[in-house]
C-alpha atoms as a PDB file:
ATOM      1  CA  UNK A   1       0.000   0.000   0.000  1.00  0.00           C
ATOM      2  CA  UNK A   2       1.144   3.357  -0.920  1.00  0.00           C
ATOM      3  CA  UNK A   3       1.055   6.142   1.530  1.00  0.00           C
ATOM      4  CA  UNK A   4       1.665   9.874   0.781  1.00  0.00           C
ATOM      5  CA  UNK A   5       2.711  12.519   3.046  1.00  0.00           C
ATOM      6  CA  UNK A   6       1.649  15.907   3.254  1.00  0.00           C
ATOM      7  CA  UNK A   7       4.582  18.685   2.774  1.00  0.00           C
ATOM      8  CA  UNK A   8       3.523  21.433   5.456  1.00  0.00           C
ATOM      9  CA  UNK A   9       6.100  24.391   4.104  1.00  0.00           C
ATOM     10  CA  UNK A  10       6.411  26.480   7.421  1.00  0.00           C
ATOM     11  CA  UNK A  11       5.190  26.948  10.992  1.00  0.00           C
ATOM     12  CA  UNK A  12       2.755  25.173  11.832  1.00  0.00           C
ATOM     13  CA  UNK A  13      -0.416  27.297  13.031  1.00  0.00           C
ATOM     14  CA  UNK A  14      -2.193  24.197  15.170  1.00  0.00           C
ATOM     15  CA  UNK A  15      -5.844  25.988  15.146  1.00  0.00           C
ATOM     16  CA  UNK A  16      -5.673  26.420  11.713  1.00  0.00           C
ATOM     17  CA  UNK A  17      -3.268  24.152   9.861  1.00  0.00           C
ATOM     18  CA  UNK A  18      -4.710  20.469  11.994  1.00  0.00           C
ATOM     19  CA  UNK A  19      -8.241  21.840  10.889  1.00  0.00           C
ATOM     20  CA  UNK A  20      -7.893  21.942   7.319  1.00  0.00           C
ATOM     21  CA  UNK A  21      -5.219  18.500   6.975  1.00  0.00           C
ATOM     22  CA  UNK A  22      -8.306  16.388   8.546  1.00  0.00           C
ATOM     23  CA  UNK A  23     -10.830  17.991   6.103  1.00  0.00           C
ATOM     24  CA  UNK A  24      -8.683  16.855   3.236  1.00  0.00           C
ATOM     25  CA  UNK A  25      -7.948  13.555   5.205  1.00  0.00           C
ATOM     26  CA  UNK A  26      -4.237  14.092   5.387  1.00  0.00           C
ATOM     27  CA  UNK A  27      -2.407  11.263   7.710  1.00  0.00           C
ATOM     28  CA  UNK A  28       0.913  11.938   7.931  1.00  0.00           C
ATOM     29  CA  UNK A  29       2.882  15.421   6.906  1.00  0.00           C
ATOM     30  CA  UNK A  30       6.636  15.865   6.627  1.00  0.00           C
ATOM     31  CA  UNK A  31       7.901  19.538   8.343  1.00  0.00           C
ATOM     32  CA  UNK A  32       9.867  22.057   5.937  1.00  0.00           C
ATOM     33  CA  UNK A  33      10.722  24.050   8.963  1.00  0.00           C
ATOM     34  CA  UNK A  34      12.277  23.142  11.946  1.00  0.00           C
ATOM     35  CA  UNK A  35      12.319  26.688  13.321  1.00  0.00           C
ATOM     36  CA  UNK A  36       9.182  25.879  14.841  1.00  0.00           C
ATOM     37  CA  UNK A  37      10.794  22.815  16.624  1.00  0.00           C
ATOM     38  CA  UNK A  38      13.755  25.346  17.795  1.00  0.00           C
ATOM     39  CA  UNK A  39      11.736  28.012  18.783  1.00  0.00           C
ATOM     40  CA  UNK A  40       9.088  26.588  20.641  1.00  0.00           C
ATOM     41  CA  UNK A  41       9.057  25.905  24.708  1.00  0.00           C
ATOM     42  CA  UNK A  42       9.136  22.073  25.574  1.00  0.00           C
ATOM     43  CA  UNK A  43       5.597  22.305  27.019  1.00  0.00           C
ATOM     44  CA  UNK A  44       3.988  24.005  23.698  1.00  0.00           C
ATOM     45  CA  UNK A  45       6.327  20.825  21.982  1.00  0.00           C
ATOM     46  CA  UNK A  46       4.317  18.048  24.142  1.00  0.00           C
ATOM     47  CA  UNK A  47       1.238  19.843  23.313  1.00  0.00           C
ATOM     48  CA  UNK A  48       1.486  19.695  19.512  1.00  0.00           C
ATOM     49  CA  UNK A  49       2.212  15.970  19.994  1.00  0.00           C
ATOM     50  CA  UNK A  50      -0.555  15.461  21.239  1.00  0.00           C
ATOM     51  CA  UNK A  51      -2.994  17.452  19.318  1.00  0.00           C
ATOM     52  CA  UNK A  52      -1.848  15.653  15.956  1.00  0.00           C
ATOM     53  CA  UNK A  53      -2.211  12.183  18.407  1.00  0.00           C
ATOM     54  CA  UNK A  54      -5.576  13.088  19.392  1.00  0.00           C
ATOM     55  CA  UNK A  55      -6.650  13.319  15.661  1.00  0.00           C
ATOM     56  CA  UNK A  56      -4.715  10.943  14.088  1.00  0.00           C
ATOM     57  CA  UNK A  57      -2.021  12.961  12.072  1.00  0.00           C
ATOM     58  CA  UNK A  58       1.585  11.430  12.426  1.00  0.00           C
ATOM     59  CA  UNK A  59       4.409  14.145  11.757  1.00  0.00           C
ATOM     60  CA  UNK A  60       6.565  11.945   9.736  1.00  0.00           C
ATOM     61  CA  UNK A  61       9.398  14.096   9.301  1.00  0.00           C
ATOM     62  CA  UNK A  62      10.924  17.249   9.716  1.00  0.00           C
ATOM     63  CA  UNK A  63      13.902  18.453   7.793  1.00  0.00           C
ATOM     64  CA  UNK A  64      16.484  20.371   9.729  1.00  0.00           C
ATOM     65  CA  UNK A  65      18.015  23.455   8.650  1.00  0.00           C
ATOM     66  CA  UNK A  66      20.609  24.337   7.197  1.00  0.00           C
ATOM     67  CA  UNK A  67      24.510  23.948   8.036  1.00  0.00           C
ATOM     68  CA  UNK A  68      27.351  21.611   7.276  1.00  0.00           C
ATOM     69  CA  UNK A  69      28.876  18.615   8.894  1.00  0.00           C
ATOM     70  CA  UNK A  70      31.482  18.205   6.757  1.00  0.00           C
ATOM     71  CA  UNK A  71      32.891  21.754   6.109  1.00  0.00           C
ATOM     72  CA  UNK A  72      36.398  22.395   6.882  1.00  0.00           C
ATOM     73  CA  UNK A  73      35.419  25.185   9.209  1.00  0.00           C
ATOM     74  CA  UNK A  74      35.063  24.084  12.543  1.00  0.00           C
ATOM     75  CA  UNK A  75      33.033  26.699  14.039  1.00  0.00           C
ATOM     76  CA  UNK A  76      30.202  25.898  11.380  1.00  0.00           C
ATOM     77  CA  UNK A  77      30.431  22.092  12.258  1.00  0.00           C
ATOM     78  CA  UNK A  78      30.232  22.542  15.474  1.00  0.00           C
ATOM     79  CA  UNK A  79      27.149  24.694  15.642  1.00  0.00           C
ATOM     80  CA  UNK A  80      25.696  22.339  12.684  1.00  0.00           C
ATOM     81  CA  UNK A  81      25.930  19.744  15.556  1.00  0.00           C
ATOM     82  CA  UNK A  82      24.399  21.596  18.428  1.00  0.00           C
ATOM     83  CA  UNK A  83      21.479  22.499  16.736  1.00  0.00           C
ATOM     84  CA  UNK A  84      21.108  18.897  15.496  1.00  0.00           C
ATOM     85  CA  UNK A  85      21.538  17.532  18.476  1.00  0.00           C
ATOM     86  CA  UNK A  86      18.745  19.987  19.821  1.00  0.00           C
ATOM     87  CA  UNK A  87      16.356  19.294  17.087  1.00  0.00           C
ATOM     88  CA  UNK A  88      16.880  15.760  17.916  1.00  0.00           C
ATOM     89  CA  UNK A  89      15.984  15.922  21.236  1.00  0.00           C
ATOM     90  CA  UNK A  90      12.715  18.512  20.736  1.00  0.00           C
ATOM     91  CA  UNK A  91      11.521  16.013  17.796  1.00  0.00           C
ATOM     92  CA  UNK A  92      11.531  13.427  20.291  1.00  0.00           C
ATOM     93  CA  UNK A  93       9.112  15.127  22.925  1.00  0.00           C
ATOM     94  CA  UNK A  94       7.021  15.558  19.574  1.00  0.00           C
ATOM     95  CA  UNK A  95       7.192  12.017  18.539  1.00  0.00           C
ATOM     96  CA  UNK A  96       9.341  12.730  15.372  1.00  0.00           C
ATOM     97  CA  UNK A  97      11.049   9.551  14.420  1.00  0.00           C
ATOM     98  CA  UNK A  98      12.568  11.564  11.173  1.00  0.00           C
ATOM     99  CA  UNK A  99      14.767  13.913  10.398  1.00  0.00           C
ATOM    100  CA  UNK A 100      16.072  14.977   6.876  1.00  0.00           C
ATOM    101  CA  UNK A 101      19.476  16.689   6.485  1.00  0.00           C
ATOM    102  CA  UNK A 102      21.945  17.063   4.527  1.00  0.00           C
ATOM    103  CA  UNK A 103      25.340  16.887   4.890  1.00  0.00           C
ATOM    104  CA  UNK A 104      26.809  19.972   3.633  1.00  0.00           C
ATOM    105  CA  UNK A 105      28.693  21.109   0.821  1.00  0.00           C
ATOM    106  CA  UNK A 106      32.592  21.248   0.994  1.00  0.00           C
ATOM    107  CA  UNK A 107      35.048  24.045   0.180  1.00  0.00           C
ATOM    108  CA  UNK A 108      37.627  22.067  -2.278  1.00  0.00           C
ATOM    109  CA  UNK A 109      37.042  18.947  -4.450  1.00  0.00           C
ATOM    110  CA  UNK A 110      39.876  16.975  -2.701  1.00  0.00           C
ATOM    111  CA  UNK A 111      38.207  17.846   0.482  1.00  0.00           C
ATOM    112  CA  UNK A 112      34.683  16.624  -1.374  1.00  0.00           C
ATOM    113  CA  UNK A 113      36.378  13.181  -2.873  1.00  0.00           C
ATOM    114  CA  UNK A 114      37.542  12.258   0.250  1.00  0.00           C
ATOM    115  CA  UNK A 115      33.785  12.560   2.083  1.00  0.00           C
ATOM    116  CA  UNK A 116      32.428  10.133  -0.863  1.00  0.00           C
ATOM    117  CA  UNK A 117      34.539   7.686  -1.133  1.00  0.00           C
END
Protein backbone atom coordinates (compact mmCIF):
# COMPACT_ATOMS: atom_id res chain seq x y z
CA UNK A 1 0.00 0.00 0.00
CA UNK A 2 1.14 3.36 -0.92
CA UNK A 3 1.05 6.14 1.53
CA UNK A 4 1.67 9.87 0.78
CA UNK A 5 2.71 12.52 3.05
CA UNK A 6 1.65 15.91 3.25
CA UNK A 7 4.58 18.68 2.77
CA UNK A 8 3.52 21.43 5.46
CA UNK A 9 6.10 24.39 4.10
CA UNK A 10 6.41 26.48 7.42
CA UNK A 11 5.19 26.95 10.99
CA UNK A 12 2.76 25.17 11.83
CA UNK A 13 -0.42 27.30 13.03
CA UNK A 14 -2.19 24.20 15.17
CA UNK A 15 -5.84 25.99 15.15
CA UNK A 16 -5.67 26.42 11.71
CA UNK A 17 -3.27 24.15 9.86
CA UNK A 18 -4.71 20.47 11.99
CA UNK A 19 -8.24 21.84 10.89
CA UNK A 20 -7.89 21.94 7.32
CA UNK A 21 -5.22 18.50 6.97
CA UNK A 22 -8.31 16.39 8.55
CA UNK A 23 -10.83 17.99 6.10
CA UNK A 24 -8.68 16.85 3.24
CA UNK A 25 -7.95 13.55 5.21
CA UNK A 26 -4.24 14.09 5.39
CA UNK A 27 -2.41 11.26 7.71
CA UNK A 28 0.91 11.94 7.93
CA UNK A 29 2.88 15.42 6.91
CA UNK A 30 6.64 15.87 6.63
CA UNK A 31 7.90 19.54 8.34
CA UNK A 32 9.87 22.06 5.94
CA UNK A 33 10.72 24.05 8.96
CA UNK A 34 12.28 23.14 11.95
CA UNK A 35 12.32 26.69 13.32
CA UNK A 36 9.18 25.88 14.84
CA UNK A 37 10.79 22.81 16.62
CA UNK A 38 13.75 25.35 17.80
CA UNK A 39 11.74 28.01 18.78
CA UNK A 40 9.09 26.59 20.64
CA UNK A 41 9.06 25.91 24.71
CA UNK A 42 9.14 22.07 25.57
CA UNK A 43 5.60 22.30 27.02
CA UNK A 44 3.99 24.00 23.70
CA UNK A 45 6.33 20.83 21.98
CA UNK A 46 4.32 18.05 24.14
CA UNK A 47 1.24 19.84 23.31
CA UNK A 48 1.49 19.69 19.51
CA UNK A 49 2.21 15.97 19.99
CA UNK A 50 -0.55 15.46 21.24
CA UNK A 51 -2.99 17.45 19.32
CA UNK A 52 -1.85 15.65 15.96
CA UNK A 53 -2.21 12.18 18.41
CA UNK A 54 -5.58 13.09 19.39
CA UNK A 55 -6.65 13.32 15.66
CA UNK A 56 -4.72 10.94 14.09
CA UNK A 57 -2.02 12.96 12.07
CA UNK A 58 1.59 11.43 12.43
CA UNK A 59 4.41 14.14 11.76
CA UNK A 60 6.57 11.94 9.74
CA UNK A 61 9.40 14.10 9.30
CA UNK A 62 10.92 17.25 9.72
CA UNK A 63 13.90 18.45 7.79
CA UNK A 64 16.48 20.37 9.73
CA UNK A 65 18.02 23.45 8.65
CA UNK A 66 20.61 24.34 7.20
CA UNK A 67 24.51 23.95 8.04
CA UNK A 68 27.35 21.61 7.28
CA UNK A 69 28.88 18.62 8.89
CA UNK A 70 31.48 18.20 6.76
CA UNK A 71 32.89 21.75 6.11
CA UNK A 72 36.40 22.39 6.88
CA UNK A 73 35.42 25.19 9.21
CA UNK A 74 35.06 24.08 12.54
CA UNK A 75 33.03 26.70 14.04
CA UNK A 76 30.20 25.90 11.38
CA UNK A 77 30.43 22.09 12.26
CA UNK A 78 30.23 22.54 15.47
CA UNK A 79 27.15 24.69 15.64
CA UNK A 80 25.70 22.34 12.68
CA UNK A 81 25.93 19.74 15.56
CA UNK A 82 24.40 21.60 18.43
CA UNK A 83 21.48 22.50 16.74
CA UNK A 84 21.11 18.90 15.50
CA UNK A 85 21.54 17.53 18.48
CA UNK A 86 18.75 19.99 19.82
CA UNK A 87 16.36 19.29 17.09
CA UNK A 88 16.88 15.76 17.92
CA UNK A 89 15.98 15.92 21.24
CA UNK A 90 12.72 18.51 20.74
CA UNK A 91 11.52 16.01 17.80
CA UNK A 92 11.53 13.43 20.29
CA UNK A 93 9.11 15.13 22.93
CA UNK A 94 7.02 15.56 19.57
CA UNK A 95 7.19 12.02 18.54
CA UNK A 96 9.34 12.73 15.37
CA UNK A 97 11.05 9.55 14.42
CA UNK A 98 12.57 11.56 11.17
CA UNK A 99 14.77 13.91 10.40
CA UNK A 100 16.07 14.98 6.88
CA UNK A 101 19.48 16.69 6.49
CA UNK A 102 21.95 17.06 4.53
CA UNK A 103 25.34 16.89 4.89
CA UNK A 104 26.81 19.97 3.63
CA UNK A 105 28.69 21.11 0.82
CA UNK A 106 32.59 21.25 0.99
CA UNK A 107 35.05 24.04 0.18
CA UNK A 108 37.63 22.07 -2.28
CA UNK A 109 37.04 18.95 -4.45
CA UNK A 110 39.88 16.98 -2.70
CA UNK A 111 38.21 17.85 0.48
CA UNK A 112 34.68 16.62 -1.37
CA UNK A 113 36.38 13.18 -2.87
CA UNK A 114 37.54 12.26 0.25
CA UNK A 115 33.79 12.56 2.08
CA UNK A 116 32.43 10.13 -0.86
CA UNK A 117 34.54 7.69 -1.13
Amino acid sequence: MIQLVVCHPGKLDLTKDVSILLKNGVKMVTINNAQFFLDTCEKRLLRTRRTFENVGIQIHSVHAPGGSLITLDSKIREETIKIYKELIHRLSLVGVEIMVFHIGSTEDKKHQSSVFL
